[in-house]
Every structure is written in structure tokens, then in C-alpha cells.
C-alpha atoms as a PDB file:
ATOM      1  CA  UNK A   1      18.527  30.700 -48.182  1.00  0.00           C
ATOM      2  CA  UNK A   2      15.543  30.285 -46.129  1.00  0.00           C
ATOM      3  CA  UNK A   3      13.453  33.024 -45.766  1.00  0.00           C
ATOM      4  CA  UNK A   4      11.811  35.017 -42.412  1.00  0.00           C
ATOM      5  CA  UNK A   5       8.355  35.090 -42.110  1.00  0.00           C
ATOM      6  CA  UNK A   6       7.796  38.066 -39.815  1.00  0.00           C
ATOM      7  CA  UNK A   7       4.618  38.001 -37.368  1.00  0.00           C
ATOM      8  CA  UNK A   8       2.393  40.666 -36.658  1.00  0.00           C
ATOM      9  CA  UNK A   9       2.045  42.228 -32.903  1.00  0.00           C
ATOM     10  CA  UNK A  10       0.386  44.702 -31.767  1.00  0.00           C
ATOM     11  CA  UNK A  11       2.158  47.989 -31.119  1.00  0.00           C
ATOM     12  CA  UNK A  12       0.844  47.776 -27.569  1.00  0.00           C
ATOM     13  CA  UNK A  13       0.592  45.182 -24.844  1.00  0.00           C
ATOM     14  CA  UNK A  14      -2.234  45.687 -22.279  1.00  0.00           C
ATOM     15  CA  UNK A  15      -1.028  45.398 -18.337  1.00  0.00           C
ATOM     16  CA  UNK A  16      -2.555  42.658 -16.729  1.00  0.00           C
ATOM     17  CA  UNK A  17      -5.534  44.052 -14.819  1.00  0.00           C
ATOM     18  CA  UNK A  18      -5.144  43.795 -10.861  1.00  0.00           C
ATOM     19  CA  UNK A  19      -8.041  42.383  -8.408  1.00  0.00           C
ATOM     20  CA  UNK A  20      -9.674  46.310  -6.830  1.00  0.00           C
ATOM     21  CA  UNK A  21      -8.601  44.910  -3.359  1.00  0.00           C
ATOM     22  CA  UNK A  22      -4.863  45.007  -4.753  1.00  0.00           C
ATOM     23  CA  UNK A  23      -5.357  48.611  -6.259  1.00  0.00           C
ATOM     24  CA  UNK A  24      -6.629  49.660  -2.939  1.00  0.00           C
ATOM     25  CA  UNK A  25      -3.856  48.488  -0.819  1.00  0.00           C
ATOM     26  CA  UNK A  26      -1.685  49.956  -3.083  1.00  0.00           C
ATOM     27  CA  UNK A  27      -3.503  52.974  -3.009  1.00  0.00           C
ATOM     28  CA  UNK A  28      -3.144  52.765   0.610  1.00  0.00           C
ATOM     29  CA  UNK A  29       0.336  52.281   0.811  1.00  0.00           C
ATOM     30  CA  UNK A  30       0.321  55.522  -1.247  1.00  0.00           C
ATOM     31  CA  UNK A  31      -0.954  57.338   0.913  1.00  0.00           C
ATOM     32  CA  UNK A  32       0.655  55.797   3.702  1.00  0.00           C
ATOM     33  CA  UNK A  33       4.239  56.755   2.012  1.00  0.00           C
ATOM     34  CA  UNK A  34       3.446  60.087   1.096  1.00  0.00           C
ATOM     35  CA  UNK A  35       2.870  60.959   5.060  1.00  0.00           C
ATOM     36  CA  UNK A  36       5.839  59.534   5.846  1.00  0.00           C
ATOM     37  CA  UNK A  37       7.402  61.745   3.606  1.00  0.00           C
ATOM     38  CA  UNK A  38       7.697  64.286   6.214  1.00  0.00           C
ATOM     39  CA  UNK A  39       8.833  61.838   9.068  1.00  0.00           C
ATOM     40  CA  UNK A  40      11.818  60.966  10.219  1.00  0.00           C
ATOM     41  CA  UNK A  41      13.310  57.551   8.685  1.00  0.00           C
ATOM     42  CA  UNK A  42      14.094  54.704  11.105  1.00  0.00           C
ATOM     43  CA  UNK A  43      15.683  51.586  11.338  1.00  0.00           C
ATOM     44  CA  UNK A  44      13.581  48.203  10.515  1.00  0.00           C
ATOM     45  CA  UNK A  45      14.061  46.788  13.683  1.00  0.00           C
ATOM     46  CA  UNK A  46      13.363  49.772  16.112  1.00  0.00           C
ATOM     47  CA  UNK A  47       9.911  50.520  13.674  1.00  0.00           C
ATOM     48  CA  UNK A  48       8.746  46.560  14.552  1.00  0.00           C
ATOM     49  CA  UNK A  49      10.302  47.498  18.415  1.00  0.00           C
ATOM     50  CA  UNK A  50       7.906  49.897  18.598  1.00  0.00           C
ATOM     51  CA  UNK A  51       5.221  48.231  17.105  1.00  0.00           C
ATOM     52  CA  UNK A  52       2.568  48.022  20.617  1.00  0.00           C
ATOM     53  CA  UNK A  53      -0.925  49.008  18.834  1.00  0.00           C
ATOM     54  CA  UNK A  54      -4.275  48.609  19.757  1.00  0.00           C
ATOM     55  CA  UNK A  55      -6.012  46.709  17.175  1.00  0.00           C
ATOM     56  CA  UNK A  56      -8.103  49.649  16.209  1.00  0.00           C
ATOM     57  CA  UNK A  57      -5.116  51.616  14.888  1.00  0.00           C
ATOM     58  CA  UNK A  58      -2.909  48.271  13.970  1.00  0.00           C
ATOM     59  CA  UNK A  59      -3.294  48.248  10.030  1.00  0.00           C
ATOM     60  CA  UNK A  60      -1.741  52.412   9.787  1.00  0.00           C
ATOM     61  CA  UNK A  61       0.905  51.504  12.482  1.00  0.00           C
ATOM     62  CA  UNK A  62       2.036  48.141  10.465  1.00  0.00           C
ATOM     63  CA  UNK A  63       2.189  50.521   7.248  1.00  0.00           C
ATOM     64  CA  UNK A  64       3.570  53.103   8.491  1.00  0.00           C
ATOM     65  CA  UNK A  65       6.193  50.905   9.913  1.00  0.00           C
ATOM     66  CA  UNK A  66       6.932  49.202   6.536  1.00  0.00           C
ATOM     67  CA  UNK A  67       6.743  52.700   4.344  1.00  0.00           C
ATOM     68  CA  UNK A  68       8.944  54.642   6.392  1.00  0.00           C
ATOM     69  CA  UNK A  69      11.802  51.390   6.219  1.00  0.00           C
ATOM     70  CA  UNK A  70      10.937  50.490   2.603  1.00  0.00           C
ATOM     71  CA  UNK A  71      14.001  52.015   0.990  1.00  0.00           C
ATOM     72  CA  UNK A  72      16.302  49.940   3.895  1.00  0.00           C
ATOM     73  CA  UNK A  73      15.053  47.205   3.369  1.00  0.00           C
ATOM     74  CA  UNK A  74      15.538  47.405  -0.412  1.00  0.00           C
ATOM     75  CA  UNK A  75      18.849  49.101  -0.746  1.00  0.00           C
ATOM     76  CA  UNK A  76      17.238  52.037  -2.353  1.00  0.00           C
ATOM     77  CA  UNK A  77      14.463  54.818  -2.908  1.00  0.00           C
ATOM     78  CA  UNK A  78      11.134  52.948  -3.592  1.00  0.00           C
ATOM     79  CA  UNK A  79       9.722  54.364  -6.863  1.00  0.00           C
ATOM     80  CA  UNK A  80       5.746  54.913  -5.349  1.00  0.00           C
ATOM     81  CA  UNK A  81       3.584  57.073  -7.307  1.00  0.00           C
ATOM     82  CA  UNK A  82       0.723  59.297  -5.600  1.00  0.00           C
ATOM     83  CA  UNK A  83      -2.897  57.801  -4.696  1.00  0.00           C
ATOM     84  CA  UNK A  84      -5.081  57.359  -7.503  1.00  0.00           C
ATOM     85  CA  UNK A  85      -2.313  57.234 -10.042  1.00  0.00           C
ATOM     86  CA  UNK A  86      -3.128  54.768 -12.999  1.00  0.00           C
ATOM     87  CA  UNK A  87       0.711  53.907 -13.936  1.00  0.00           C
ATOM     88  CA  UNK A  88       2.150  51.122 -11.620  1.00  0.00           C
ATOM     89  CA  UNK A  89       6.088  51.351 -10.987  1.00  0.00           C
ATOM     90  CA  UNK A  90       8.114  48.351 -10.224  1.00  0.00           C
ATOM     91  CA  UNK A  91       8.508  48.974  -6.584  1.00  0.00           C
ATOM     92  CA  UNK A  92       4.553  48.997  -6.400  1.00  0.00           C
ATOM     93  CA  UNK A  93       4.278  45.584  -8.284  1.00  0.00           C
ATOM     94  CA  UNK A  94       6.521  43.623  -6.372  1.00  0.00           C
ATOM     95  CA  UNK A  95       4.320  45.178  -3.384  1.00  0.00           C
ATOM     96  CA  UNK A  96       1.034  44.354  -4.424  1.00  0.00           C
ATOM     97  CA  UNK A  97       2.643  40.437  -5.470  1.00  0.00           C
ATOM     98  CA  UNK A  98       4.240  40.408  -2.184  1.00  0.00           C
ATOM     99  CA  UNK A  99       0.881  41.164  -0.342  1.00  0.00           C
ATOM    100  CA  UNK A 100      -0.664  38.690  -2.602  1.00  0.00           C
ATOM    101  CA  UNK A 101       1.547  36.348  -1.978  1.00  0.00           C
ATOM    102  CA  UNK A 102       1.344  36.990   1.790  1.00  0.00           C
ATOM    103  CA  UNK A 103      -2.357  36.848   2.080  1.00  0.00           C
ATOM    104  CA  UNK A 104      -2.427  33.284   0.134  1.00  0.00           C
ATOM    105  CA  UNK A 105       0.173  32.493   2.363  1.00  0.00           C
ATOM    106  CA  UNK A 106       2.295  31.103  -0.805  1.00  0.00           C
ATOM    107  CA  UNK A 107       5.605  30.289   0.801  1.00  0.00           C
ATOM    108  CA  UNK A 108       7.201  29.480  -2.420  1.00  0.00           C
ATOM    109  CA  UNK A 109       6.169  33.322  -3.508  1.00  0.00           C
ATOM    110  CA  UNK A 110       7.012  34.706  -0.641  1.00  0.00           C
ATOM    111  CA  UNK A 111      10.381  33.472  -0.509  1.00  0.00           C
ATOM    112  CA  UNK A 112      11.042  34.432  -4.158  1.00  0.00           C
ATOM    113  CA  UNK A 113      10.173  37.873  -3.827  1.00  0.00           C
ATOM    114  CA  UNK A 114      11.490  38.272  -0.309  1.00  0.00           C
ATOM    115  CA  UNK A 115      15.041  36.750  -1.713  1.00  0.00           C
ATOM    116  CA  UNK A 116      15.059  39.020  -5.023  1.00  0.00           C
ATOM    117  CA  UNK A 117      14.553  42.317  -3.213  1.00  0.00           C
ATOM    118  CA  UNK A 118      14.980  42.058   0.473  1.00  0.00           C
ATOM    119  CA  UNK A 119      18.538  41.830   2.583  1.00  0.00           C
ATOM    120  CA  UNK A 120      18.412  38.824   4.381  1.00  0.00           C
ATOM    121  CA  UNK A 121      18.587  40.991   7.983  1.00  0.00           C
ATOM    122  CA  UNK A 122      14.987  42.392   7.054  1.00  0.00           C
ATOM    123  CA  UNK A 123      13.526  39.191   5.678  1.00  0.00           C
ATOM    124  CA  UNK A 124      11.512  38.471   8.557  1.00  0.00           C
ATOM    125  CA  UNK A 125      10.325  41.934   9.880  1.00  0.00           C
ATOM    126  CA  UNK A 126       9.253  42.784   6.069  1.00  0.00           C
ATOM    127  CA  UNK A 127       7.422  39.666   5.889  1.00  0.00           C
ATOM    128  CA  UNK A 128       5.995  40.145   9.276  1.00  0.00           C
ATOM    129  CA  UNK A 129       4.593  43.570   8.290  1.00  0.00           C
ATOM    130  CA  UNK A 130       2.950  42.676   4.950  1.00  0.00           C
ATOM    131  CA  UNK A 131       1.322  39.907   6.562  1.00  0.00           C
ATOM    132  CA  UNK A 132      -0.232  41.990   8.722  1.00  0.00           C
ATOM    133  CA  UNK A 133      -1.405  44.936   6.591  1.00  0.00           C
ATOM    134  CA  UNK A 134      -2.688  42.299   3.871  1.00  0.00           C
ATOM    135  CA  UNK A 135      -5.327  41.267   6.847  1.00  0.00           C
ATOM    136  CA  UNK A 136      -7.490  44.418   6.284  1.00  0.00           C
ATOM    137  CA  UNK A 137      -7.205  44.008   2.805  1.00  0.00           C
ATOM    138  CA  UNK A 138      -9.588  41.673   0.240  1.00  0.00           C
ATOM    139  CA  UNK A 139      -6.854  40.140  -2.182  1.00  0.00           C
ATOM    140  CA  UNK A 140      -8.020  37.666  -4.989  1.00  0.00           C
END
């Protein structure tokens, strides 16, 4: 008989801290889904269509673009909590890693996240949208 030496952990695990610019785009794309709350939902493609923005007013058009087709292009209801909120949901982690990811321009990433979430039909106008919200937006 051998016998089970049992190791000690702690009872909980601290979540990994996040860079402030990551908190504040995801801040931001709380607040940018909570006004689109009471908007009409659209199609992917006709959000990018319409997508002819003065630079000035690009980075709320881009987001409120991608917020308002979020749940298309993931199959299902994004789980976003309300600005300010200290609890991060799934939905909002793959969002800040996909801005990240976007803004480091790690294609590897990218595709990995795009592929595990994303329908191949949205791919591109997803990735097109992050990339251009993640501008405005110090990431480290």
C-alpha cells in the first residue's frame, strides 16, 4: 500500500490582474452594450455596410457595430456585466484577450480565439471591428 500525501492549497485562487487599458475597454464595451440594449439588432454584415464614419466618431460606431452583432456572431447571448463591475464573465475575457490579441497583432491568438467562438461567416468582420476599437485603446 503506498500512501497519499495530500498538498495544501489555498481555498482561493486570485484572478490574474488585467493591464487598466484592458479594464477600460471593457468598461467601454459595457457601456457600449448596455445602449444597445434598446436598439434594434442587425445583421454583421449590414452593421460593417454601414460602417461610413468620420474619424471623430469612428471608435463608438466600430463598437456599436460589434455590441449590437455580438450574440450572432457567437451563437448566443453574450454574458456582459454593467460598467464598473469588478466580476469578469467569460464572454468579457475572451473580449479583452481578443482585443489583446488584436492590438499585438498575434495572428496565432487571433486565430485561436476567432476559431473557438466565432462562425466562420463573421470571422473577418469581427476581427475587422476589434482591430479597430483596440486603436483608441492602451493594451499591455
Amino acid at each position: 500500500m503506498v500512501a497519499i500525501r495530500f498538498i495544501d492549497l489555498p481555498d482561493t485562487v486570485a484572478a490574474p490582474e488585467h493591464s487598466l487599458g484592458a479594464i477600460a475597454l471593457l468598461n467601454y464595451l459595457r457601456f457600449i452594450s448596455m445602449s444597445c440594449r434598446s436598439k434594434p439588432q442587425t445583421n454583421l454584415f449590414e452593421a460593417c455596410a454601414l460602417l461610413h464614419v468620420a474619424r471623430s466618431t469612428e471608435r463608438d460606431a466600430h463598437a456599436d457595430a460589434l455590441m449590437r452583432c455580438l450574440n450572432e456572431a457567437l451563437g448566443k447571448p453574450a454574458k456582459l456585466f454593467g460598467p464598473a463591475t469588478t466580476e469578469v464573465s467569460f464572454d468579457e475575457k475572451w473580449l479583452m484577450q481578443f482585443a489583446l490579441a488584436s492590438k499585438a497583432q498575434d495572428e496565432a491568438s487571433l486565430q485561436f480565439l476567432l476559431n473557438s467562438r466565432v462562425s466562420p461567416e463573421n470571422r473577418r468582420l469581427v476581427r475587422f471591428l476589434m482591430a479597430r476599437i483596440s486603436e483608441y485603446f492602451y493594451l499591455v
